[in-house]
Protein backbone atom coordinates (compact mmCIF):
# COMPACT_ATOMS: atom_id res chain seq x y z
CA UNK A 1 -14.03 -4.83 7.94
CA UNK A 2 -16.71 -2.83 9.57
CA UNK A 3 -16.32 0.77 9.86
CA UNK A 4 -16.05 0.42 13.75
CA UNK A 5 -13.04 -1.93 13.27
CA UNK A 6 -11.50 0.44 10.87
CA UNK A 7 -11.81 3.37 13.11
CA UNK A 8 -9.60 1.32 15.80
CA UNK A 9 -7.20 0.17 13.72
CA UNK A 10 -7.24 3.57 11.20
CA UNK A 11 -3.52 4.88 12.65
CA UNK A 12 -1.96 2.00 11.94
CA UNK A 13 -3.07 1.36 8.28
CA UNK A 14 -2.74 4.84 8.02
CA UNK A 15 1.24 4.23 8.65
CA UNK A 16 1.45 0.26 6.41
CA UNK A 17 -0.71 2.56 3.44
CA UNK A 18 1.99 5.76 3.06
CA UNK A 19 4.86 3.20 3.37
CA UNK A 20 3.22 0.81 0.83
CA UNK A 21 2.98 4.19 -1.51
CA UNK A 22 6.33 4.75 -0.97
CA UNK A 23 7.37 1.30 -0.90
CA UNK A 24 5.89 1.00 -4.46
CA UNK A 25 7.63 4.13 -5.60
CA UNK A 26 10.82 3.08 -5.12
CA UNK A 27 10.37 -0.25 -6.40
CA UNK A 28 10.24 -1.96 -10.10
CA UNK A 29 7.71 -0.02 -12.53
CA UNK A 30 10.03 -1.72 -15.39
CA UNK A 31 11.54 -5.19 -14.14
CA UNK A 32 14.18 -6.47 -15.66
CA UNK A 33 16.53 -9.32 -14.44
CA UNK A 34 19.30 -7.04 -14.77
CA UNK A 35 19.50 -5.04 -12.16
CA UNK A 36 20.98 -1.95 -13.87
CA UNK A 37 17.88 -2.14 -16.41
CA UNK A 38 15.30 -1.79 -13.77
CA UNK A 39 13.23 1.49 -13.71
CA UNK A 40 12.04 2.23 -10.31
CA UNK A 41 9.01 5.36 -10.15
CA UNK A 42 11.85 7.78 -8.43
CA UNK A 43 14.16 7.01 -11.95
CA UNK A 44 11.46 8.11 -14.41
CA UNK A 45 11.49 11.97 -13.92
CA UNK A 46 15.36 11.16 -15.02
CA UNK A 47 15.50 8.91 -17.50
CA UNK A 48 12.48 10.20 -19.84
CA UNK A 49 14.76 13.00 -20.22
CA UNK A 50 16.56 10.77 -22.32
CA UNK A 51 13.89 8.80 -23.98
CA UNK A 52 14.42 9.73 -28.05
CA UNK A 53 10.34 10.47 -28.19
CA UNK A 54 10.64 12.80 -25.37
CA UNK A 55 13.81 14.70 -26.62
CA UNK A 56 13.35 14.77 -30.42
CA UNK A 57 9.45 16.70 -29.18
CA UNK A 58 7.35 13.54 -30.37
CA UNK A 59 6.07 13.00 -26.81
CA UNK A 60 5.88 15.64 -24.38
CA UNK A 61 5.31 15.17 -21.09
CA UNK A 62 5.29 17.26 -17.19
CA UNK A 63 8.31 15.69 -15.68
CA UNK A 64 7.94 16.50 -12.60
CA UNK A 65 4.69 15.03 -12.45
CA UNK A 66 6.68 11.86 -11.75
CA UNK A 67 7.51 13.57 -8.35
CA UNK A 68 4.10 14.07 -7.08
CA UNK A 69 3.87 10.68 -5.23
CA UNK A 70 6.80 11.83 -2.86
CA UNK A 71 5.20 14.79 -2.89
CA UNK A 72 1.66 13.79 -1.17
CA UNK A 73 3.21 10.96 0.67
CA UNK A 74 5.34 14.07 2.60
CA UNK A 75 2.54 16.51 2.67
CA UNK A 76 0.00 13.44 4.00
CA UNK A 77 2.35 12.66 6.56
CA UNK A 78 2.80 16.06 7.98
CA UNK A 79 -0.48 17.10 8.20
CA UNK A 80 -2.01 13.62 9.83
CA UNK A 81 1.18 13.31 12.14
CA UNK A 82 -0.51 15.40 15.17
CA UNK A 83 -4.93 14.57 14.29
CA UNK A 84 -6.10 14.02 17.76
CA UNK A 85 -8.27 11.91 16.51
CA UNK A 86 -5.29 9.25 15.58
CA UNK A 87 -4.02 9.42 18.50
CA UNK A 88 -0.45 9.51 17.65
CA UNK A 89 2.47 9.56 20.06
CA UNK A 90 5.64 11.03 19.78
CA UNK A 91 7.43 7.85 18.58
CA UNK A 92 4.84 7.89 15.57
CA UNK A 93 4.92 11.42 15.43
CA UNK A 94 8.71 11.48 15.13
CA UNK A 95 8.19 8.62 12.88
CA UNK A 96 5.52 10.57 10.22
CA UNK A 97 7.57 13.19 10.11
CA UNK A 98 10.53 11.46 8.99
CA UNK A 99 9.01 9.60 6.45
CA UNK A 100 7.39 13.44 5.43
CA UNK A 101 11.57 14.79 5.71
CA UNK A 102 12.74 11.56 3.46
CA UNK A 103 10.26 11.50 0.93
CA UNK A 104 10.49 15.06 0.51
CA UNK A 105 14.43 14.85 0.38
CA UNK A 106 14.47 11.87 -2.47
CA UNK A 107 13.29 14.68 -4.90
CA UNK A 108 16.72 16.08 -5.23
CA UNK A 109 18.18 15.49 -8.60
CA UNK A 110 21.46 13.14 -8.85
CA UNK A 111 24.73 14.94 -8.30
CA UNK A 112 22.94 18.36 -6.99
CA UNK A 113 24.60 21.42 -6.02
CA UNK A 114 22.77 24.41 -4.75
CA UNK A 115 22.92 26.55 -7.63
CA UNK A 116 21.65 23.55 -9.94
CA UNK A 117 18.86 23.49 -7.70
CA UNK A 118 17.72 27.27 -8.82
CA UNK A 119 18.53 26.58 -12.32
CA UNK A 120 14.95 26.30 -14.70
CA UNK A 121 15.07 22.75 -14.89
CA UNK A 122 15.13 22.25 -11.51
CA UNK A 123 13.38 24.95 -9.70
CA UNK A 124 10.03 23.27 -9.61
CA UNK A 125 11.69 20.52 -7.27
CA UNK A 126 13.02 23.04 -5.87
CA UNK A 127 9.75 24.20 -4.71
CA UNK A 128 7.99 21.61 -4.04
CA UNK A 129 10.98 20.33 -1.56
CA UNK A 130 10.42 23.72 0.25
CA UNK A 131 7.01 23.47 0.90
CA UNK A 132 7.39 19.91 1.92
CA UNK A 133 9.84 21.15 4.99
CA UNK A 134 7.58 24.32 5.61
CA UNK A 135 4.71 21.64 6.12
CA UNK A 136 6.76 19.64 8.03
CA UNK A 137 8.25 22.42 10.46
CA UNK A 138 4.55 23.51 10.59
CA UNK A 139 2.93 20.15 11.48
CA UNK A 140 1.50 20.63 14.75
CA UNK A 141 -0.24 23.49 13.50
CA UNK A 142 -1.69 21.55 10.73
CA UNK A 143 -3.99 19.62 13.42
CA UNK A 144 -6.44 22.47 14.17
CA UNK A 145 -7.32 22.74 10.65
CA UNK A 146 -10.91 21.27 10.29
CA UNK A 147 -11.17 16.90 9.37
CA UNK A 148 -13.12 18.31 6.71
CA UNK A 149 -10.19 20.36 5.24
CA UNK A 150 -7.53 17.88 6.23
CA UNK A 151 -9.97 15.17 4.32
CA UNK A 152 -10.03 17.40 0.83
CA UNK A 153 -6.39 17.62 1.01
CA UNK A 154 -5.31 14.73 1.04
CA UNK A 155 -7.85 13.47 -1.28
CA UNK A 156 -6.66 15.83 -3.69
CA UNK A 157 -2.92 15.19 -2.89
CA UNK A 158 -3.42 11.18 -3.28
CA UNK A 159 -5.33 11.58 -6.94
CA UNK A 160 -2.75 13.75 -8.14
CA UNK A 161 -0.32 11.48 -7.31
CA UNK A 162 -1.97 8.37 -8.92
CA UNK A 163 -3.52 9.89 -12.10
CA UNK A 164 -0.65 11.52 -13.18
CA UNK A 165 2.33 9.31 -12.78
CA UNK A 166 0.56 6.41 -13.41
CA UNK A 167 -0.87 7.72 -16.92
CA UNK A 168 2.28 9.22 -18.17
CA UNK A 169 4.12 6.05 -17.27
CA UNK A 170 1.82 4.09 -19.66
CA UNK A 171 1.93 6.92 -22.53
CA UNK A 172 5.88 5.99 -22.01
CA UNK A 173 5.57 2.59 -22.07
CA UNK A 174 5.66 1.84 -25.80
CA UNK A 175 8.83 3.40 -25.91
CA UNK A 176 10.35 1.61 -23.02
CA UNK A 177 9.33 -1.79 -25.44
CA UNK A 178 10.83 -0.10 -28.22
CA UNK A 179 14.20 0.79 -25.90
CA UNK A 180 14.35 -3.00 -24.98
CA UNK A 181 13.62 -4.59 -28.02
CA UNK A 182 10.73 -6.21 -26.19
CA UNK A 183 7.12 -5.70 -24.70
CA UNK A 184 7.09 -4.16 -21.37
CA UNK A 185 4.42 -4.54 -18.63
CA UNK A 186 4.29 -2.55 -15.62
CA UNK A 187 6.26 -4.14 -12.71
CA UNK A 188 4.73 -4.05 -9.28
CA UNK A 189 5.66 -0.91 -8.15
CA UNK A 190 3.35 0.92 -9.77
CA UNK A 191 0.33 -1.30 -8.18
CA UNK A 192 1.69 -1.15 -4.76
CA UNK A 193 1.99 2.81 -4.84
CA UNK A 194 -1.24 3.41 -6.46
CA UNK A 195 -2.78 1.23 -3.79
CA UNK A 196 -0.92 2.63 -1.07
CA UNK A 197 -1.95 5.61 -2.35
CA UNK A 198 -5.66 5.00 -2.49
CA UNK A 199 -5.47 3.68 0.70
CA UNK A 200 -4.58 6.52 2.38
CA UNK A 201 -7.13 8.24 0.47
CA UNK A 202 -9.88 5.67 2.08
CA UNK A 203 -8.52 5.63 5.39
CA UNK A 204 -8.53 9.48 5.43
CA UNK A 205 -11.67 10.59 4.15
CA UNK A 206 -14.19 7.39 4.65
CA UNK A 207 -14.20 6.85 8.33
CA UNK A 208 -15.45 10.17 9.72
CA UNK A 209 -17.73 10.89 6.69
CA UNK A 210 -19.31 7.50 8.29
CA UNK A 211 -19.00 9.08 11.56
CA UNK A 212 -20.98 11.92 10.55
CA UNK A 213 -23.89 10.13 8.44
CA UNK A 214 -23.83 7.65 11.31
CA UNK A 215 -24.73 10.62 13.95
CA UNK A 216 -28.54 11.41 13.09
CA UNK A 217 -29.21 7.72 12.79
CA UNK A 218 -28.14 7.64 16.26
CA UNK A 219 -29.81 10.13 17.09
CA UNK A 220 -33.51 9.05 15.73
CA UNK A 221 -32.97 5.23 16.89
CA UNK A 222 -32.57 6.93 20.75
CA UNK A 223 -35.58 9.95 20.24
CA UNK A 224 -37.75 6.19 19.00
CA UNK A 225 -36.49 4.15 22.11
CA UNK A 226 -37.55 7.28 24.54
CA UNK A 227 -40.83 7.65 22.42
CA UNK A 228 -41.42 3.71 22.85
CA UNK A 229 -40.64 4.20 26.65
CA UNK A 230 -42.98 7.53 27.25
CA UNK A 231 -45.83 5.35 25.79
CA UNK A 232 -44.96 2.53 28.12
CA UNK A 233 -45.03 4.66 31.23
């Protein structure tokens, strides 16, 4: 696909690549063909609370990290929802922004209560859930910041979110094998979200960094055609 072609159809992957991430998330990073043993990426900041490594202090880990996909797929979604230069309408708009409101929402821990949700374990959710609805309620405002800024942003939201989860989910992996009494291999959810997630990262930052390197080549191809036409004349 030819960077042309991906500007036109940018919006649109833009939308299939945050629901792929979140898509992944949600789905099987340990299959199993019992449903009730299947570990989805949203289960894993819960259940390696209860992984004997994790709670005897033999493996430690950030849980929250596990989090930080839903994180960047709300914060991406909120500040791309009003670019200009995607060309969003207010069905997509609408749309972005409730992906940005449910992703941000799925980081509440089971059977909350609003004082658990100020209690030390859980105030770093907490947090991040607040800033995801301040971006959100903020969104159109987001559009006048520079592509430039908007670019680094999300670049740096959509690493986080890969490089993290997806390395403390294989430090945890051995023990999964050991909790099933047999070798476990990442399902597909993790390969979805991590290419979801890279995709947005692409589709964000590639096409107007092509834009720009594309402009003085432009610009020297039309200074030779109106050298080659002074000559002529």
């Amino acid at each position: 696909m030819t960077v042309d072609r991906l500007n036109r159809h940018r919006r649109w992957l833009l939308l299939f690549s945050l629901l792929l991430s979140l898509a992944g998330y949600f789905g099987p990073w340990i299959d199993h063909p019992v449903a009730g043993l299947v570990i989805t990426g949203l289960d894993l900041a819960e259940v390696v609370k209860f992984l004997p490594a994790v709670r005897s202090g033999a493996l430690t880990l950030w849980r929250e990290g596990f989090y930080l996909p839903l994180l960047a797929v709300s914060l991406t979604s909120s500040l791309l929802a009003f670019r200009r230069e995607l060309g969003y309408g207010w069905p997509l708009r609408g749309f972005l922004l409730l992906v940005a409101g449910v992703a941000a929402l799925n980081m509440l821990p089971p059977a909350w209560s609003p004082g658990l949700l100020l209690t030390p374990e859980f105030r770093t959710q907490t947090a991040a859930m607040a800033l995801c609805f301040a971006a959100l309620l903020f969104s159109p405002f987001w559009a006048l910041l520079p592509q430039g800024v908007t670019g680094s942003l999300v670049a740096i939201l959509q690493l986080a979110a890969v490089v993290w989860p997806v390395a403390g989910f294989l430090r945890l992996l051995p023990q999964f094998s050991l909790l099933y009494n047999h070798p476990q291999t990442p399902g597909w959810g993790m390969g979805a979200m991590v290419a979801g997630l890279l995709g947005t990262l692409v589709l964000t930052v590639v096409p107007p960094l092509a834009r720009r390197f594309a402009r003085p080549h432009q610009m020297d191809a039309r200074e030779g055609e109106m050298d080659a036409t002074g000559r002529n004349e």
